[in-house]
Protein backbone atom coordinates (compact mmCIF):
# COMPACT_ATOMS: atom_id res chain seq x y z
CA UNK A 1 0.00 0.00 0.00
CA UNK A 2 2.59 2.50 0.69
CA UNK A 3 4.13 2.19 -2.98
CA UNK A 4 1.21 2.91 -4.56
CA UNK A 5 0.84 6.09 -2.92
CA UNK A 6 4.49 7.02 -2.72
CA UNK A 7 4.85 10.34 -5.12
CA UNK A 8 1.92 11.98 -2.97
CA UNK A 9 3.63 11.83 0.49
CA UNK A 10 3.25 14.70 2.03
CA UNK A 11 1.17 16.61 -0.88
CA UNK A 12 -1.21 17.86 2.02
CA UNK A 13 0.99 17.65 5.21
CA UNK A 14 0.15 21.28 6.80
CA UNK A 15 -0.59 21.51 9.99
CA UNK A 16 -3.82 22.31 12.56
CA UNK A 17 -4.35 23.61 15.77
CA UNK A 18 -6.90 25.18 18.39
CA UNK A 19 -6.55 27.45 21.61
CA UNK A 20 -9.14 28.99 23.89
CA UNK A 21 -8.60 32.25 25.81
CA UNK A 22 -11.26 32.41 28.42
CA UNK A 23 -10.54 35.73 29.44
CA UNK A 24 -10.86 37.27 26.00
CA UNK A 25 -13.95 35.08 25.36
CA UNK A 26 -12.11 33.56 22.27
CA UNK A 27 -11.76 30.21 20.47
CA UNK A 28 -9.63 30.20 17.83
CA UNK A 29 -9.13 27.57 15.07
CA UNK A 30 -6.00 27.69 12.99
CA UNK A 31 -4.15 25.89 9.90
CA UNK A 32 -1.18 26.12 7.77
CA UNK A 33 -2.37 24.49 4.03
CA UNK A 34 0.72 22.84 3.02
CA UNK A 35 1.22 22.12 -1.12
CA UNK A 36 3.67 20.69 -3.87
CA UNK A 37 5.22 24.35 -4.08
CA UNK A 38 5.19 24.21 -8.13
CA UNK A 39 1.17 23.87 -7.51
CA UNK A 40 -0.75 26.86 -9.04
CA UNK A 41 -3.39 27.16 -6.11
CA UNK A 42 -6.44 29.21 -5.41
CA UNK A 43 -9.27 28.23 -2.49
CA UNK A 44 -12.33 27.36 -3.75
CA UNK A 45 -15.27 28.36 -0.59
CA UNK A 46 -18.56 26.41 0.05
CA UNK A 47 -20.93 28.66 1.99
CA UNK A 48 -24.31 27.89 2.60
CA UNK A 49 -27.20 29.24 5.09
CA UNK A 50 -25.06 27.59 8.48
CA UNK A 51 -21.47 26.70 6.81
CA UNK A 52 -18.88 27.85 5.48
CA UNK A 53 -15.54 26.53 4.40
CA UNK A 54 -12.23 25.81 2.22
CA UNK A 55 -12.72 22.50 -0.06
CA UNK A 56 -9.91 19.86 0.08
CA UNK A 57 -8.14 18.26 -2.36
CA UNK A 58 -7.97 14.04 -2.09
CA UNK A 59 -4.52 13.86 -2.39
CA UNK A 60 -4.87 10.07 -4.22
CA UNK A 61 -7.91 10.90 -7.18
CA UNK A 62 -6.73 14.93 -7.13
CA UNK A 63 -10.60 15.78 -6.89
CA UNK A 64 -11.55 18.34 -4.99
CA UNK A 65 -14.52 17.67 -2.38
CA UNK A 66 -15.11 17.83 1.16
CA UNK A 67 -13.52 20.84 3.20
CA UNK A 68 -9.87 21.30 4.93
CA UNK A 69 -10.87 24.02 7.62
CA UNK A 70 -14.02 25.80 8.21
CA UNK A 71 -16.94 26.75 10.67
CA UNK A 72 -20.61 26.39 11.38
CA UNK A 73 -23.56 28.32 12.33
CA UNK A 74 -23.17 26.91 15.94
CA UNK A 75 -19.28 27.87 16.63
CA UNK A 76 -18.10 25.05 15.63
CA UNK A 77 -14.72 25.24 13.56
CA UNK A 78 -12.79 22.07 12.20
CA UNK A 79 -9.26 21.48 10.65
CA UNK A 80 -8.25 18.32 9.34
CA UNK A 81 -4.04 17.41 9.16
CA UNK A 82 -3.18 14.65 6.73
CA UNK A 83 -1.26 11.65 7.36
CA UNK A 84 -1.45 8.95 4.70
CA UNK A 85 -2.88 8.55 1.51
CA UNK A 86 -4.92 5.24 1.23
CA UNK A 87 -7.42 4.26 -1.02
CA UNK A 88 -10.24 5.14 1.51
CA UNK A 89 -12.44 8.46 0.99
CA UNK A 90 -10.46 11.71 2.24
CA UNK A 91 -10.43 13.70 5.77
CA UNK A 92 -12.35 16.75 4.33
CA UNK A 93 -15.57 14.58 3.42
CA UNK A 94 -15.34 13.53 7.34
CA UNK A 95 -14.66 17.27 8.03
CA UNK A 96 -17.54 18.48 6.26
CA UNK A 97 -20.12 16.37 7.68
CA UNK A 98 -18.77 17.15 11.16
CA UNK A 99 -19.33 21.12 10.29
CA UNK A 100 -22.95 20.38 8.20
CA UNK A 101 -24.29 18.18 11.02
CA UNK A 102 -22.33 18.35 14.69
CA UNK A 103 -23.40 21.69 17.35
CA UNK A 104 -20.15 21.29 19.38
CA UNK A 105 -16.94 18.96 19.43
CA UNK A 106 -18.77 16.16 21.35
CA UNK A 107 -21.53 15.69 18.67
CA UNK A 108 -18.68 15.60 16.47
CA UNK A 109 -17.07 13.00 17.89
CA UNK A 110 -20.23 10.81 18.52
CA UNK A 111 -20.33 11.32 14.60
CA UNK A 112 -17.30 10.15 13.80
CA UNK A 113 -17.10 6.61 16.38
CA UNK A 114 -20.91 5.82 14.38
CA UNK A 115 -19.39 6.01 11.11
CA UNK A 116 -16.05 4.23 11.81
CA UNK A 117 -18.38 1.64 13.46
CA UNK A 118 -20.57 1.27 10.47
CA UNK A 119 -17.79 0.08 8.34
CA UNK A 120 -16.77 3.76 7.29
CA UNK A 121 -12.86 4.39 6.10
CA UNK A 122 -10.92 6.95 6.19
CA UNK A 123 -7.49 8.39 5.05
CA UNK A 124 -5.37 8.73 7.69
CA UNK A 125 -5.66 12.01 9.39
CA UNK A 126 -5.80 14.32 12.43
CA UNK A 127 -9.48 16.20 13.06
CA UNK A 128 -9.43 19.14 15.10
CA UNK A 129 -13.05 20.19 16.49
CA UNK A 130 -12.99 23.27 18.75
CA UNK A 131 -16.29 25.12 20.02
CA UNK A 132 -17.01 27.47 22.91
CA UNK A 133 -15.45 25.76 25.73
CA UNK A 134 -13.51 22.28 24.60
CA UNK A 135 -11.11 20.97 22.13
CA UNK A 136 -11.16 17.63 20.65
CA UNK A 137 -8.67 15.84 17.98
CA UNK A 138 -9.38 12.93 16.73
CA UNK A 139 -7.09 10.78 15.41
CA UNK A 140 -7.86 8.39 12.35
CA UNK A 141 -6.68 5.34 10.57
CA UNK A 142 -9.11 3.56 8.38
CA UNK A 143 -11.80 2.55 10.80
CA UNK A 144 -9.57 2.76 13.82
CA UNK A 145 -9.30 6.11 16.22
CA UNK A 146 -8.04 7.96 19.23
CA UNK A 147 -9.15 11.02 20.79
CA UNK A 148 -7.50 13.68 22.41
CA UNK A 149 -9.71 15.86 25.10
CA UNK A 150 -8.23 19.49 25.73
CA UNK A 151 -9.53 22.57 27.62
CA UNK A 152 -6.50 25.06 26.24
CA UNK A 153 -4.61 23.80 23.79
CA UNK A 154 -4.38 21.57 20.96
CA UNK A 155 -1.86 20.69 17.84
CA UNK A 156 -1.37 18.48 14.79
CA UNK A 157 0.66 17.66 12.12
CA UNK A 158 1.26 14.50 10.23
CA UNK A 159 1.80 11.83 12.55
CA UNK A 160 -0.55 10.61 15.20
CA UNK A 161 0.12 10.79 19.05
CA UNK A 162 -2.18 8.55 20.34
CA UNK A 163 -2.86 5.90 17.78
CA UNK A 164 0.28 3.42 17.50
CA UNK A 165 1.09 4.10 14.02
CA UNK A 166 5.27 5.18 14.06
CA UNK A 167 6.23 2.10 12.81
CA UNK A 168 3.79 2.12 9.53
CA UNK A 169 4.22 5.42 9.64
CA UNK A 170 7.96 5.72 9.28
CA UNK A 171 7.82 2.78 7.15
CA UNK A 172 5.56 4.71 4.43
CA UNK A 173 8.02 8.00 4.12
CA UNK A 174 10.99 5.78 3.79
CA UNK A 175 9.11 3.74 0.79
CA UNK A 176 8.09 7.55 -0.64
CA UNK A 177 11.80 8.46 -0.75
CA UNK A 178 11.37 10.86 2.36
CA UNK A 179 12.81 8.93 5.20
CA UNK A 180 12.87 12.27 7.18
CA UNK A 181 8.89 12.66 7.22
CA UNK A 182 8.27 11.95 9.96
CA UNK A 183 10.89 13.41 12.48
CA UNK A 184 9.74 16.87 10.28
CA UNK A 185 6.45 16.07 11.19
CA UNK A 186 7.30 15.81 15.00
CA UNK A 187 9.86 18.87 14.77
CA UNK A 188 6.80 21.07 13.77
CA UNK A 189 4.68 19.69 16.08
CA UNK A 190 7.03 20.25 18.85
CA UNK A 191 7.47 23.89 18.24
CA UNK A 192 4.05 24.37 17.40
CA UNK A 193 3.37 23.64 21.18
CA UNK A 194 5.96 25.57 22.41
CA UNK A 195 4.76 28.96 20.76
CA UNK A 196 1.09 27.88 21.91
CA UNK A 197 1.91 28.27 25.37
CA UNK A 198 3.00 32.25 24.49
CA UNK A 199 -0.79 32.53 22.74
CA UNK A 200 -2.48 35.76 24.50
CA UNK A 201 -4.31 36.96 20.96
CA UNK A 202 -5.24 36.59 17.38
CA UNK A 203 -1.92 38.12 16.63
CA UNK A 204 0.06 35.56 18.52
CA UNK A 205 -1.58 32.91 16.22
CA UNK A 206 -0.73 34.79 13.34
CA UNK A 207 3.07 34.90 15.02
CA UNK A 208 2.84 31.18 15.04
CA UNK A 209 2.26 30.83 11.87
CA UNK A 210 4.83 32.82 10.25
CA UNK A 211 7.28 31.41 12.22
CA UNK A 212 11.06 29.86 10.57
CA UNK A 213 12.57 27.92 13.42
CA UNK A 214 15.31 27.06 12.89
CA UNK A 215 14.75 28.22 9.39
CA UNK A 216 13.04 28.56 6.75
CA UNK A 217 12.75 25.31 5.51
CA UNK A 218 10.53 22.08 5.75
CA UNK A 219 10.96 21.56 9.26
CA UNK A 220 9.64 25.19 10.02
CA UNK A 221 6.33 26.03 10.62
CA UNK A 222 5.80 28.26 7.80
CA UNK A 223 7.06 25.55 5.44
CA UNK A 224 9.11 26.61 2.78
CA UNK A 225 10.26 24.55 -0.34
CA UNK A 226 14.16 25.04 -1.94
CA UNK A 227 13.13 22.06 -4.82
CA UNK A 228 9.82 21.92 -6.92
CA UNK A 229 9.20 18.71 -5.53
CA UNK A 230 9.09 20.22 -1.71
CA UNK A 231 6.39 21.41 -0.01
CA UNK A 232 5.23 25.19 1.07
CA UNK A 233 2.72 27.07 2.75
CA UNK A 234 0.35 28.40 0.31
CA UNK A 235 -2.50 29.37 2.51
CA UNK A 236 -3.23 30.07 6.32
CA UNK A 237 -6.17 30.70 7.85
CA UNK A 238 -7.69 31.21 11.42
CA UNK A 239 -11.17 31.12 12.51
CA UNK A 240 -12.03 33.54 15.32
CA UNK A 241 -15.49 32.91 17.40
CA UNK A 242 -15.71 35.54 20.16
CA UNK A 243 -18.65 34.33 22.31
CA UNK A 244 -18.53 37.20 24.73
CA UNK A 245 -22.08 38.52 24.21
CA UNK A 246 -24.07 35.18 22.55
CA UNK A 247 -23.13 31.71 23.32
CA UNK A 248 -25.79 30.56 20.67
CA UNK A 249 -24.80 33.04 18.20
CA UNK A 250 -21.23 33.64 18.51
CA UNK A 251 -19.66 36.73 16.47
CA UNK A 252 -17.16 35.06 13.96
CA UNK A 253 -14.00 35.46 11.69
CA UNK A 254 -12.64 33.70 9.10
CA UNK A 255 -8.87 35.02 8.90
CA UNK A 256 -7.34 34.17 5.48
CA UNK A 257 -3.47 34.96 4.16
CA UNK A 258 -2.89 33.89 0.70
CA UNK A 259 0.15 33.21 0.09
CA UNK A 260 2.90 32.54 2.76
CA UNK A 261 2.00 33.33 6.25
CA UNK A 262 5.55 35.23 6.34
CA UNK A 263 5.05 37.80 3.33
CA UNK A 264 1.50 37.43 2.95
CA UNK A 265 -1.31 40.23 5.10
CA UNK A 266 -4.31 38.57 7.44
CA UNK A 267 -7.71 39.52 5.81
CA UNK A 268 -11.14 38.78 8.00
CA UNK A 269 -13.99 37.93 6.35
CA UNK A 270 -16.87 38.59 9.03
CA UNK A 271 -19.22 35.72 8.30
CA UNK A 272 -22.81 35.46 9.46
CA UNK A 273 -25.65 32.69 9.98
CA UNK A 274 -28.10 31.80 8.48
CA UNK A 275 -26.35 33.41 5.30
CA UNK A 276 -28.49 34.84 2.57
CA UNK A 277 -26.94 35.01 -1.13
CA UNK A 278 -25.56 38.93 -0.44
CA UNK A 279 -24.19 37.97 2.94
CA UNK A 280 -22.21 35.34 0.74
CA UNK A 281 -21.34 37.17 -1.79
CA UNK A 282 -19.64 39.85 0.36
CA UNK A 283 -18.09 37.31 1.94
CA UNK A 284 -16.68 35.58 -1.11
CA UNK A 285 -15.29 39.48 -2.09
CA UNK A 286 -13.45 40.23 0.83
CA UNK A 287 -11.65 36.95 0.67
CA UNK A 288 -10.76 36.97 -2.44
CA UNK A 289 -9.19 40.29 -1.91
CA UNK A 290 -11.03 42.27 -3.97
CA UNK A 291 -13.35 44.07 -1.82
């Protein structure tokens, strides 16, 4: 199995994370959308009346479908991290049925364990649920997962820390010609949680981000590529729910930087629920940039 999907390692690595700041009232949601850096990419949205989101790419067909990141009428926002490519359906169709059918991280999860216990399959992949007052991941191979509870803090990259799956793991990168995968993978991870403890704001995530230790490079968190066949950071994004006033109808932003996290600017798109046909097509202007 690993041969077979061996030129696509690492074609969605990225990386996905969550923090609440009680005191500010805040969740925020946050990924890194790692691509082959010769890729010519542009998000394509799905927003309806209570979702909105950025649609994935299945790594082994190259169809888009399902959604990498995104958030729901309720405050829910997920993030998927990808870990292996298998023959099963992608993360972001699991991803978008969490967002189109869960009201917190809980229901999510509920979700999930019925499907994988129904005979579902999945890629391998990290899902990161956040709502008011919890973080989840859930980890995912096939029809096996793990779960990770938080009330603070919680990161992902392209390994699994719960699930026993180093072995198959490392096993897979060396077959794809990267034997270093997965040490990258737990590099970023590593100094993703460091920075997380330093979180106080929105700008701190952005921080995070954008940041090159110990250089620019694909160990860093703002991945950069020096061959066409690396991998870079073509797109970051963080969702904002501020649930100071409403619990049950938080005030959100979707936070998007095309481009590089390092060079590119932070735009918020304010989105609102239910969302009528103008409120989405403001929302698809600002964006886009062009607002």
């Amino acid at each position: 199995m690993c041969t077979a999907y061996s030129l696509r390692v690492g074609s969605m690595s990225s990386l996905s994370g969550a923090v609440i700041l009680p005191e500010l009232h805040r969740t925020l949601l946050f990924k890194n959308r790692d691509l082959n850096a010769a890729a010519d990419h542009k998000d394509q949205l799905f927003y309806d009346i209570d979702c909105f989101g950025v649609k994935g790419k299945n790594t082994v067909t190259g169809e888009m479908g399902g959604l990498t990141v995104g958030v729901n009428r309720y405050g829910l926002a997920v993030a998927n991290s990808h870990v292996k490519d298998t023959a099963d359906p992608s993360c972001h169709v699991l991803t978008e049925q969490i967002l189109m059918f869960a009201k917190d991280a809980e229901d999510g999860l509920s979700m999930t364990a019925d499907y994988l216990k129904s005979g579902r399959k999945y890629q391998w992949s990290n899902i990161v649920l956040a709502d008011l007052d919890s973080l989840l991941v859930i980890e995912v191979a096939g029809d096996q997962h793990s779960i990770e509870w938080s009330e603070r803090r919680v990161l992902r990259t392209n390994h699994h820390f719960m699930l026993d799956t180093e072995d198959e793991l490392r096993k897979y990168y060396a077959a794809s010609g990267s034997g270093d995968g997965y040490d990258i993978s737990m590099k970023r991870a590593e100094r993703g949680y460091a920075l997380m403890k330093e979180i106080h704001s929105v700008n701190d995530v952005f921080r995070l981000l954008r940041d090159h230790t110990p250089e620019p490079g694909q160990s860093s968190l703002c991945k950069h590529a020096t061959r066409p066949e690396e991998f870079a950071t073509v797109t970051s994004y963080v969702v904002e729910i501020n649930h100071q006033l409403d619990t049950v109808k938080p005030k959100i932003l979707f936070h998007v930087a095309a481009g590089s996290p390092c060079k590119a600017q932070f735009r918020a798109v304010p989105l609102v629920f239910p969302a009528d046909e103008e409120i989405m097509k403001r929302a698809m202007t600002i964006y886009h940039g062009s607002a």
